[in-house]
N, C-alpha and C. Protein backbone atom coordinates (compact mmCIF):
# COMPACT_ATOMS: atom_id res chain seq x y z
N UNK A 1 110.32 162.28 127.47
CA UNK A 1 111.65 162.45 126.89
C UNK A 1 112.68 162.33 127.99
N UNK A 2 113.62 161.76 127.77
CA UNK A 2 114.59 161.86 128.41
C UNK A 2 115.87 162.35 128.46
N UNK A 3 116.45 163.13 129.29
CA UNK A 3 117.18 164.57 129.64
C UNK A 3 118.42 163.64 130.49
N UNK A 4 119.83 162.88 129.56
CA UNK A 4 120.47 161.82 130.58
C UNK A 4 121.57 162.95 130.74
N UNK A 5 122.13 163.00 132.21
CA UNK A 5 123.05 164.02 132.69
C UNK A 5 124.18 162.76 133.26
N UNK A 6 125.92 163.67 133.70
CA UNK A 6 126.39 163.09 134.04
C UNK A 6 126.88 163.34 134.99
N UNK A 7 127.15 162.67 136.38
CA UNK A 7 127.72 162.78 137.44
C UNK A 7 128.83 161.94 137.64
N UNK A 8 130.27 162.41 138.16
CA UNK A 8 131.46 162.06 138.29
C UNK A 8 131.23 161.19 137.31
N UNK A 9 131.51 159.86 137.23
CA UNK A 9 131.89 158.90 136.54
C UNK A 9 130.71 158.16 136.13
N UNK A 10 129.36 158.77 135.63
CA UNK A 10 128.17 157.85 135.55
C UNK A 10 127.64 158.66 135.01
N UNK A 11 126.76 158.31 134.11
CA UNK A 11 125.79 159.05 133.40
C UNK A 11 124.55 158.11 133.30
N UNK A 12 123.45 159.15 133.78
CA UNK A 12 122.18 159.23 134.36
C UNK A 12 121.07 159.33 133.28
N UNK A 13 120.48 158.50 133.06
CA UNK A 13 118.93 158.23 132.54
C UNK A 13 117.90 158.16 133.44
N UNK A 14 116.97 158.80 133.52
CA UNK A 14 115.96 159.08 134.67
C UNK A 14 114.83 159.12 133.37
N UNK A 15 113.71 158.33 133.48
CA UNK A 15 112.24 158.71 132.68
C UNK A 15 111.62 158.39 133.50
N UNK A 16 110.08 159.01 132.90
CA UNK A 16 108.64 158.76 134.00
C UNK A 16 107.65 158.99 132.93
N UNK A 17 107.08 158.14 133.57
CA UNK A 17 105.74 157.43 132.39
C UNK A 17 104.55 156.95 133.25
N UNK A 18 103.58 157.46 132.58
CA UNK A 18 102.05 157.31 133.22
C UNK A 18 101.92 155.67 132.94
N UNK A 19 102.10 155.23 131.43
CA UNK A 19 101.65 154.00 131.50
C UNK A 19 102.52 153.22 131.33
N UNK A 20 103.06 151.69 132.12
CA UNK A 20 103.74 150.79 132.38
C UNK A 20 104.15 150.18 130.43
N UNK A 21 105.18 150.14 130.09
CA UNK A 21 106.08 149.80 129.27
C UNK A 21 107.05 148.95 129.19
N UNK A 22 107.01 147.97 128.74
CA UNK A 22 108.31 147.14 129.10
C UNK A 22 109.04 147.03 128.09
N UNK A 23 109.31 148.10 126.52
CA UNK A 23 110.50 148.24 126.28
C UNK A 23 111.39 149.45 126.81
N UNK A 24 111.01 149.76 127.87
CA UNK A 24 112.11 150.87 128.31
C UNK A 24 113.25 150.45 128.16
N UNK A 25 114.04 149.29 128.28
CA UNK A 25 115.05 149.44 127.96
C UNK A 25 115.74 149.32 126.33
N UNK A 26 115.07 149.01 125.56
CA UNK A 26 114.96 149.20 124.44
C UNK A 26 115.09 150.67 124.04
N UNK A 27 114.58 151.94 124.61
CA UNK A 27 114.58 152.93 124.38
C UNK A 27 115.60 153.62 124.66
N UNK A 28 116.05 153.52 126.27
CA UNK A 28 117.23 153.70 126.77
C UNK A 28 118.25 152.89 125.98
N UNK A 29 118.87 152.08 125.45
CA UNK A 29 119.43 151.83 124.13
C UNK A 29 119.29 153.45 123.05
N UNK A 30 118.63 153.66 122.61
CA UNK A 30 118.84 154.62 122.12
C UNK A 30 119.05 155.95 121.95
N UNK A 31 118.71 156.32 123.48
CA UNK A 31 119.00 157.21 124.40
C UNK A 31 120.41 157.23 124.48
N UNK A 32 120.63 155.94 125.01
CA UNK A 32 122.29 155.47 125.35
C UNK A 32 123.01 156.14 123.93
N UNK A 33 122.90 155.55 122.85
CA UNK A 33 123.73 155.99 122.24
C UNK A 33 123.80 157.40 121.17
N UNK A 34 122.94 158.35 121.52
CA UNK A 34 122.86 159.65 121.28
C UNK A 34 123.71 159.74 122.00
N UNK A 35 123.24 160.11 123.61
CA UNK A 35 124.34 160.16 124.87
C UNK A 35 125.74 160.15 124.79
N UNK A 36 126.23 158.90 124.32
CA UNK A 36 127.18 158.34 123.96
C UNK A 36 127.98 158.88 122.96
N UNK A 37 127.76 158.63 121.70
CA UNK A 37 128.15 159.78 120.24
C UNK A 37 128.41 161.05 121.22
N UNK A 38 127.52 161.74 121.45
CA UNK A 38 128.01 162.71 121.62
C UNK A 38 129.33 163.10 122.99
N UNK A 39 129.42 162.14 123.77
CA UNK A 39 130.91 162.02 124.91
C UNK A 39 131.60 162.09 124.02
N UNK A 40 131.75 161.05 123.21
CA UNK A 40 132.76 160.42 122.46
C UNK A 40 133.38 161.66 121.73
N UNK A 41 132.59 162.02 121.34
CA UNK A 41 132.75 163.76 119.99
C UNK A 41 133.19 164.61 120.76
N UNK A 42 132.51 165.13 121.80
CA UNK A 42 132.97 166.22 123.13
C UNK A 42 134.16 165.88 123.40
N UNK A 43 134.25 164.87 123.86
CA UNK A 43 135.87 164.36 124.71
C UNK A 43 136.94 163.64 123.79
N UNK A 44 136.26 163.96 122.40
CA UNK A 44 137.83 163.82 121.25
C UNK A 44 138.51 162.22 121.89
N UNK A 45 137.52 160.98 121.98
CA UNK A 45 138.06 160.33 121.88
C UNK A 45 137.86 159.15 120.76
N UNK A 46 139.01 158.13 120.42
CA UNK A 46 139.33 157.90 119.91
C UNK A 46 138.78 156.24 119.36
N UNK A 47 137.97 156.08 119.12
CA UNK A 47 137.12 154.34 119.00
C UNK A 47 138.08 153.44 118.43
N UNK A 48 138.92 154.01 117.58
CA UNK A 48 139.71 152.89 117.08
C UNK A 48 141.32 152.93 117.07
N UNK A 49 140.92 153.63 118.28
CA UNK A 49 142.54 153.79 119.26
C UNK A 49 142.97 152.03 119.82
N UNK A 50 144.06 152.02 119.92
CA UNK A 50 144.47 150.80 120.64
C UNK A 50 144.14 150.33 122.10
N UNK A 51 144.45 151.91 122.34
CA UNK A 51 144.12 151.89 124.07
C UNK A 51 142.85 152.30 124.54
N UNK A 52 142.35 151.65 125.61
CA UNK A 52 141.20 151.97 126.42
C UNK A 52 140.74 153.14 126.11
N UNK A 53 139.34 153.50 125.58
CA UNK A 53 139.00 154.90 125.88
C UNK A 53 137.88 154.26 126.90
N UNK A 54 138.01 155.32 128.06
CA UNK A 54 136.92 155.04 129.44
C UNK A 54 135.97 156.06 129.26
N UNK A 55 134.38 155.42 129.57
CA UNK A 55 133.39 155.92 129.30
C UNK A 55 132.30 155.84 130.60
N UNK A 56 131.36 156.73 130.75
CA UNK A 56 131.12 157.13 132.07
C UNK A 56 129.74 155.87 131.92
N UNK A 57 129.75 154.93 133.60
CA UNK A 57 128.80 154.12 133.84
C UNK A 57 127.27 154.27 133.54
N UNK A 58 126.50 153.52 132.85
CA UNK A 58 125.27 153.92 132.88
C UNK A 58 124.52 153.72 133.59
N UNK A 59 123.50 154.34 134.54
CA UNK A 59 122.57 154.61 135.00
C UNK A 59 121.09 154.60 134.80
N UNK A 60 120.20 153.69 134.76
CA UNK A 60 118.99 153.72 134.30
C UNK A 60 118.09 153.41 135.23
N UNK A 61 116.92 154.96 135.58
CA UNK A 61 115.99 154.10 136.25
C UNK A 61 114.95 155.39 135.51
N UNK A 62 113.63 154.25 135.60
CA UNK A 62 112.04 154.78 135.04
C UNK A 62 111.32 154.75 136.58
N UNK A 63 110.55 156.07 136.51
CA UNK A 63 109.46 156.33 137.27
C UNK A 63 108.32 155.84 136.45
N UNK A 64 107.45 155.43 137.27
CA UNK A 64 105.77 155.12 136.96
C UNK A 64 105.03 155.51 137.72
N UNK A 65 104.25 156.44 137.60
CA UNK A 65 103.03 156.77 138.12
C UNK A 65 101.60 156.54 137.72
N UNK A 66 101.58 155.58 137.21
CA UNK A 66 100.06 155.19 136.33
C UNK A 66 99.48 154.48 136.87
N UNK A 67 98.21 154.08 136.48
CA UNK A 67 97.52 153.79 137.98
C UNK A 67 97.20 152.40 137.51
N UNK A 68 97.61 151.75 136.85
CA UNK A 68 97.86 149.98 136.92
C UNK A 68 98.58 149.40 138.27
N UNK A 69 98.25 148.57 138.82
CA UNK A 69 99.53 148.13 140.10
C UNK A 69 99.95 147.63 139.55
N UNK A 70 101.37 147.91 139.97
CA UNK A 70 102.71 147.54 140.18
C UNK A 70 103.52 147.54 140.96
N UNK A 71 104.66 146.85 140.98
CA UNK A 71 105.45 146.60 142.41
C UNK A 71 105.90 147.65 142.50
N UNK A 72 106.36 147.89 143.22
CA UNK A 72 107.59 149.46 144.26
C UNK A 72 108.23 149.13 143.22
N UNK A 73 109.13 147.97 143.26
CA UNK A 73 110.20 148.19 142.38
C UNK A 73 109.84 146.43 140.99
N UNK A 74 110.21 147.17 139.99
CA UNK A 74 110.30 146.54 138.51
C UNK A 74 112.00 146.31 137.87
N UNK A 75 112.28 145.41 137.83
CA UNK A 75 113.43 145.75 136.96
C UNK A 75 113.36 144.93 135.30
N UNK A 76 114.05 145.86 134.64
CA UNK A 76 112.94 145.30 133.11
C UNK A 76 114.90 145.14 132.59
N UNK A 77 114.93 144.04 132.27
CA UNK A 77 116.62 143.61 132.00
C UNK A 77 116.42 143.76 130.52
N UNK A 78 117.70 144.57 129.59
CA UNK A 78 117.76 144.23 128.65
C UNK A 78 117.85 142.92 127.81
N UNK A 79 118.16 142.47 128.40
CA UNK A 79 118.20 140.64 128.15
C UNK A 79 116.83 140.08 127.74
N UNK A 80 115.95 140.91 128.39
CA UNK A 80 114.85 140.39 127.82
C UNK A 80 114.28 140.38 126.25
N UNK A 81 115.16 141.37 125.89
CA UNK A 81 114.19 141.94 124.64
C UNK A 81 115.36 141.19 123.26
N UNK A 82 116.36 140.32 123.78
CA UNK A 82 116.87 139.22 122.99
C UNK A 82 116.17 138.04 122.46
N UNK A 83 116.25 137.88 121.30
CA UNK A 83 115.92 136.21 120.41
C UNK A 83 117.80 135.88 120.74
N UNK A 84 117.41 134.96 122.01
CA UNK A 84 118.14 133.79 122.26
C UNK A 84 117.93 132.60 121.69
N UNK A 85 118.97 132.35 121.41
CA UNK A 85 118.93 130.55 120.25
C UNK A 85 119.98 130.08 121.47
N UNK A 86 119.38 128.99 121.93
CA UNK A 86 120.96 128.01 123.03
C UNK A 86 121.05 127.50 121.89
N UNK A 87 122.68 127.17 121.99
CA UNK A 87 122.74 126.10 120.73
C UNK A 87 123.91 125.08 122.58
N UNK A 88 123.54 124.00 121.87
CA UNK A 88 124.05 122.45 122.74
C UNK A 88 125.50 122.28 121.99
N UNK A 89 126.55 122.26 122.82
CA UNK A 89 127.75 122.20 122.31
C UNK A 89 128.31 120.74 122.93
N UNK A 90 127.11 120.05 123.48
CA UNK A 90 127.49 118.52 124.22
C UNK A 90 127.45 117.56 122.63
N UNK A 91 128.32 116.88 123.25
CA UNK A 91 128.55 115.16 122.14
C UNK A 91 127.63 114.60 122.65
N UNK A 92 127.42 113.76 121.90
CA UNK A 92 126.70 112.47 122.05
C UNK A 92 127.31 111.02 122.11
């Protein structure tokens, strides 16, 4: 489970997991926006205000300790977990 805290201007997602996962960020997505809802509610701000409401940076990193190898460091991009369609906007 994950317990996301906030420091100055960033808010912190920290998990750790025995076995290697690669929708963590998929999860953190949903993490994110519990997290989130609830700033928003706490700090009485306003979504469909005109002006900027500023919201604290996110932070995401997963520990692994499971005994598959893996590199020191993994970075698992949300981008991945998109159905990308290119569409070709060239003439012919």
């Amino acid at each position: 489970m994950m317990c996301p805290f906030i420091i100055t201007e960033t808010i912190n997602f920290y998990e750790q997991q025995s076995s290697f996962n690669p929708n963590v960020p998929l999860r953190i997505f949903g993490y994110a926006e519990k997290s989130y809802s609830k700033y928003i509610e706490d700090h009485k701000l306003n979504v469909h205000s005109s002006t900027l409401q500023k919201i604290p940076t996110p932070r995401c990193v997963c520990f692994y300790n499971g005994f598959s190898k893996k590199e020191d460091k993994v970075i698992l991009n949300s981008a991945m977990l998109l159905w990308i369609t290119q569409v070709s906007h060239r003439s012919k």
